[in-house]
N, C-alpha and C. Protein backbone atom coordinates (compact mmCIF):
# COMPACT_ATOMS: atom_id res chain seq x y z
N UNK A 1 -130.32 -1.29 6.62
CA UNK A 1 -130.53 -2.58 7.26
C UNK A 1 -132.01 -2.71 7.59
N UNK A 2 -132.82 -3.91 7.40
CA UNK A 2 -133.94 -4.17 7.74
C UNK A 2 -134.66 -3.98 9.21
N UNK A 3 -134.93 -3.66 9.56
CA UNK A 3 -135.82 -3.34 10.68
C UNK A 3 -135.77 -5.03 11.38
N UNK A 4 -136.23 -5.88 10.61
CA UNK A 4 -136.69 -7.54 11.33
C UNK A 4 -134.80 -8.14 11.63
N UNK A 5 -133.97 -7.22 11.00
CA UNK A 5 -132.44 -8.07 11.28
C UNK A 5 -131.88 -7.41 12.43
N UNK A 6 -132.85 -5.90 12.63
CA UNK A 6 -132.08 -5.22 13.80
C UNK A 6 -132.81 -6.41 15.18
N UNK A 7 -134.28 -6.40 15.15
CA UNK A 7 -135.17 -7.21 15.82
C UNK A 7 -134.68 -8.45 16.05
N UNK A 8 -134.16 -9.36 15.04
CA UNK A 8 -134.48 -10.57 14.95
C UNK A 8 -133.29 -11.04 14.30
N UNK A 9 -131.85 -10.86 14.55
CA UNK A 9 -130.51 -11.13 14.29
C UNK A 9 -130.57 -12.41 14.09
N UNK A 10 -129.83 -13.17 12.46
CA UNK A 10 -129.88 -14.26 12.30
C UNK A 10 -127.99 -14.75 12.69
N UNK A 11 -127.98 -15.65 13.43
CA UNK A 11 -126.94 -16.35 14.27
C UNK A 11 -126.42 -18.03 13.14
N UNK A 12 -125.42 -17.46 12.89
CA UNK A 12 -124.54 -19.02 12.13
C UNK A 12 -124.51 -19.94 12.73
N UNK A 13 -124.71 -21.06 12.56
CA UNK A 13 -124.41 -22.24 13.57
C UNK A 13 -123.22 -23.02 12.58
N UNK A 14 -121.77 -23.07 13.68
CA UNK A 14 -121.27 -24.09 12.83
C UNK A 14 -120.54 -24.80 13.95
N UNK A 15 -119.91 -26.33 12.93
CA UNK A 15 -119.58 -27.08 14.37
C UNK A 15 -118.28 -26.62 14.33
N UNK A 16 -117.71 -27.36 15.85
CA UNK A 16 -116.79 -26.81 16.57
C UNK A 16 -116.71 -25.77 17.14
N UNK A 17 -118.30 -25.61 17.46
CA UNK A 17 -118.47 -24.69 18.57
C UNK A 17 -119.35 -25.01 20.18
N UNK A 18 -119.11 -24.21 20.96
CA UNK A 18 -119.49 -25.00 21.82
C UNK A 18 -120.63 -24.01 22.01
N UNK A 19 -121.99 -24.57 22.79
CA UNK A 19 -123.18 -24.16 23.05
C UNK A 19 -123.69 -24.67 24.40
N UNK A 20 -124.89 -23.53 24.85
CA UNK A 20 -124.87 -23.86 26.37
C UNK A 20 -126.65 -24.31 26.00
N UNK A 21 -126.61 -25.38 27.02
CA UNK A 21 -127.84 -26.49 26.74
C UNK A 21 -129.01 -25.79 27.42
N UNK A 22 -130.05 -25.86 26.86
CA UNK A 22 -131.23 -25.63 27.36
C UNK A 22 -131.91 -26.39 28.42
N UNK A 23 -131.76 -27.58 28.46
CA UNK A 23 -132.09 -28.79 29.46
C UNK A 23 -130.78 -30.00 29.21
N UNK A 24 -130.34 -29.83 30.55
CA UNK A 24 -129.28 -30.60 30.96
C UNK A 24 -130.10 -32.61 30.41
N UNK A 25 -128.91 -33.47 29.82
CA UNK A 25 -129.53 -34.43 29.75
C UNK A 25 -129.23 -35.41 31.06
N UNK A 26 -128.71 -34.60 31.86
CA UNK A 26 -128.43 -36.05 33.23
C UNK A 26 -128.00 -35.03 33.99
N UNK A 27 -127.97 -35.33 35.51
CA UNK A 27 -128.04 -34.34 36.23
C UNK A 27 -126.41 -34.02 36.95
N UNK A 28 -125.76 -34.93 36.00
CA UNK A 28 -124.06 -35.07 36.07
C UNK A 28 -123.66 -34.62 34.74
N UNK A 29 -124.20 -34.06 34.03
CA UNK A 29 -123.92 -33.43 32.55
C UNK A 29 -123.16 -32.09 32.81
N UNK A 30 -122.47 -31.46 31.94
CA UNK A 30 -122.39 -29.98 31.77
C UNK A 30 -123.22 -29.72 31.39
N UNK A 31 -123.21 -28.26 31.83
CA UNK A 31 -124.50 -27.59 30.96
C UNK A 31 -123.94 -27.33 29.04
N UNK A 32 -122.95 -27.35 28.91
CA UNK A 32 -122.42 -26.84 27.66
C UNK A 32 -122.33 -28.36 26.27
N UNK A 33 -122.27 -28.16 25.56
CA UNK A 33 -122.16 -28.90 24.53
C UNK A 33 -121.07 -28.31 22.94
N UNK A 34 -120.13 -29.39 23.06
CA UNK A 34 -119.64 -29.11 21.57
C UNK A 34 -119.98 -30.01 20.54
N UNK A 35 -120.95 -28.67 19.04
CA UNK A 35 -121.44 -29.54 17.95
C UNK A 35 -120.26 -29.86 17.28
N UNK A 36 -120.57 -31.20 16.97
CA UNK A 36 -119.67 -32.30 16.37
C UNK A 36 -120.05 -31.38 14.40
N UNK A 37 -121.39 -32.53 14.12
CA UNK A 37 -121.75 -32.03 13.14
C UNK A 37 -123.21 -32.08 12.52
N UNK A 38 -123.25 -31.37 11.46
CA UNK A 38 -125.18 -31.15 11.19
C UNK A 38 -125.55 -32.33 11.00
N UNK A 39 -126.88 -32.76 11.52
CA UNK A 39 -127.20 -34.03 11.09
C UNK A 39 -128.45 -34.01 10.13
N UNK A 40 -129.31 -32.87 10.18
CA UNK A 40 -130.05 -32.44 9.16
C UNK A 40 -130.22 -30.84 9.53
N UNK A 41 -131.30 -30.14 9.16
CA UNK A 41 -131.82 -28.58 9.03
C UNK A 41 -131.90 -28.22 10.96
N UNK A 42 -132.31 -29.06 11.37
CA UNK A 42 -132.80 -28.90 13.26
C UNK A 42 -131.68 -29.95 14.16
N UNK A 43 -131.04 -30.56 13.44
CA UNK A 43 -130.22 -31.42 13.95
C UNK A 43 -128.47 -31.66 14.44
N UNK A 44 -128.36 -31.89 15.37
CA UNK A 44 -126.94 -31.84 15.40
C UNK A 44 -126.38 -32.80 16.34
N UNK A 45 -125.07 -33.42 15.60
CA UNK A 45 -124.83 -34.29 16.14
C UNK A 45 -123.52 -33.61 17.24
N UNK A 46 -123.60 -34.09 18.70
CA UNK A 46 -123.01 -33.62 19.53
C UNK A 46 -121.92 -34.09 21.04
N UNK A 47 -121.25 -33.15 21.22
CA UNK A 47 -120.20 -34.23 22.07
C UNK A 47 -120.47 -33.12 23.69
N UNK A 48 -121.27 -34.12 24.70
CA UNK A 48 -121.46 -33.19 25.71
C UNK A 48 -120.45 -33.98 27.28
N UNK A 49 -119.68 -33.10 27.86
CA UNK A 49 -118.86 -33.48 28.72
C UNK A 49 -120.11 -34.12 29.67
N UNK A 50 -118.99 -35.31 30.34
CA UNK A 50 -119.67 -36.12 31.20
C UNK A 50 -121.30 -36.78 30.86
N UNK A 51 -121.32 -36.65 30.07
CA UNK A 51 -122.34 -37.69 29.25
C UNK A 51 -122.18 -38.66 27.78
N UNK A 52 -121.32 -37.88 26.84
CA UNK A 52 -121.40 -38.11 25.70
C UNK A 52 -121.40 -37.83 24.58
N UNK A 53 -121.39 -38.66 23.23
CA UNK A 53 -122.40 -38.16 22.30
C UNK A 53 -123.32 -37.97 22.49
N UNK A 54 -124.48 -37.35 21.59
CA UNK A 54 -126.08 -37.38 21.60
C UNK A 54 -126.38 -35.96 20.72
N UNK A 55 -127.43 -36.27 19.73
CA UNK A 55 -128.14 -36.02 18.80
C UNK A 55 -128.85 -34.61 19.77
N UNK A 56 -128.85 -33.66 19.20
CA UNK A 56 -129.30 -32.36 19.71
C UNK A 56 -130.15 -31.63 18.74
N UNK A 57 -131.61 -31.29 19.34
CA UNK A 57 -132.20 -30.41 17.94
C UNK A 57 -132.43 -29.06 18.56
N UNK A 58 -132.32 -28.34 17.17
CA UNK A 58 -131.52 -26.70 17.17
C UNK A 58 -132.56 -25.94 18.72
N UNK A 59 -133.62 -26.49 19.79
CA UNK A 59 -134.20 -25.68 19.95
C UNK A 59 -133.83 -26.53 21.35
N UNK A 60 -132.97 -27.32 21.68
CA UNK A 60 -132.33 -27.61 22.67
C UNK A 60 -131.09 -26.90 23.12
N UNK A 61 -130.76 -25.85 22.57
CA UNK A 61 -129.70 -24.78 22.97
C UNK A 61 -129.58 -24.08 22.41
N UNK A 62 -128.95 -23.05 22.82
CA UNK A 62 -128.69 -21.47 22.49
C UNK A 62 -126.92 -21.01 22.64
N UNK A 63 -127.06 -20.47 21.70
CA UNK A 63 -125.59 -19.84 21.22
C UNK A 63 -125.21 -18.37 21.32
């Protein structure tokens, strides 16, 4: 195994999963988000409790 995969583990993103937000979008939001679906390479389209839909890019949360 590569030295940079032990370092630097690459993580799947797929939807129907849920992810915890980096910056809340309203201060009545969950912190968590479930991706709907990809909307491009950084993009995702998303369903966040007590706010909504809304468009999420990959460096607005962590999995």
């Amino acid at each position: 195994m590569p030295l940079s995969s032990i370092l630097y583990p690459s993580y799947s993103i797929d939807s129907n999963n849920w992810v915890k937000l980096v910056e809340l979008p309203s201060l009545y939001s969950c912190d968590e988000a479930l991706l709907l679906c990809q909307i491009s390479e950084d993009e995702w389209s998303a369903w966040i409790p007590d706010h909504g839909e809304a468009v999420l890019n990959s460096k607005q949360f962590c999995y």
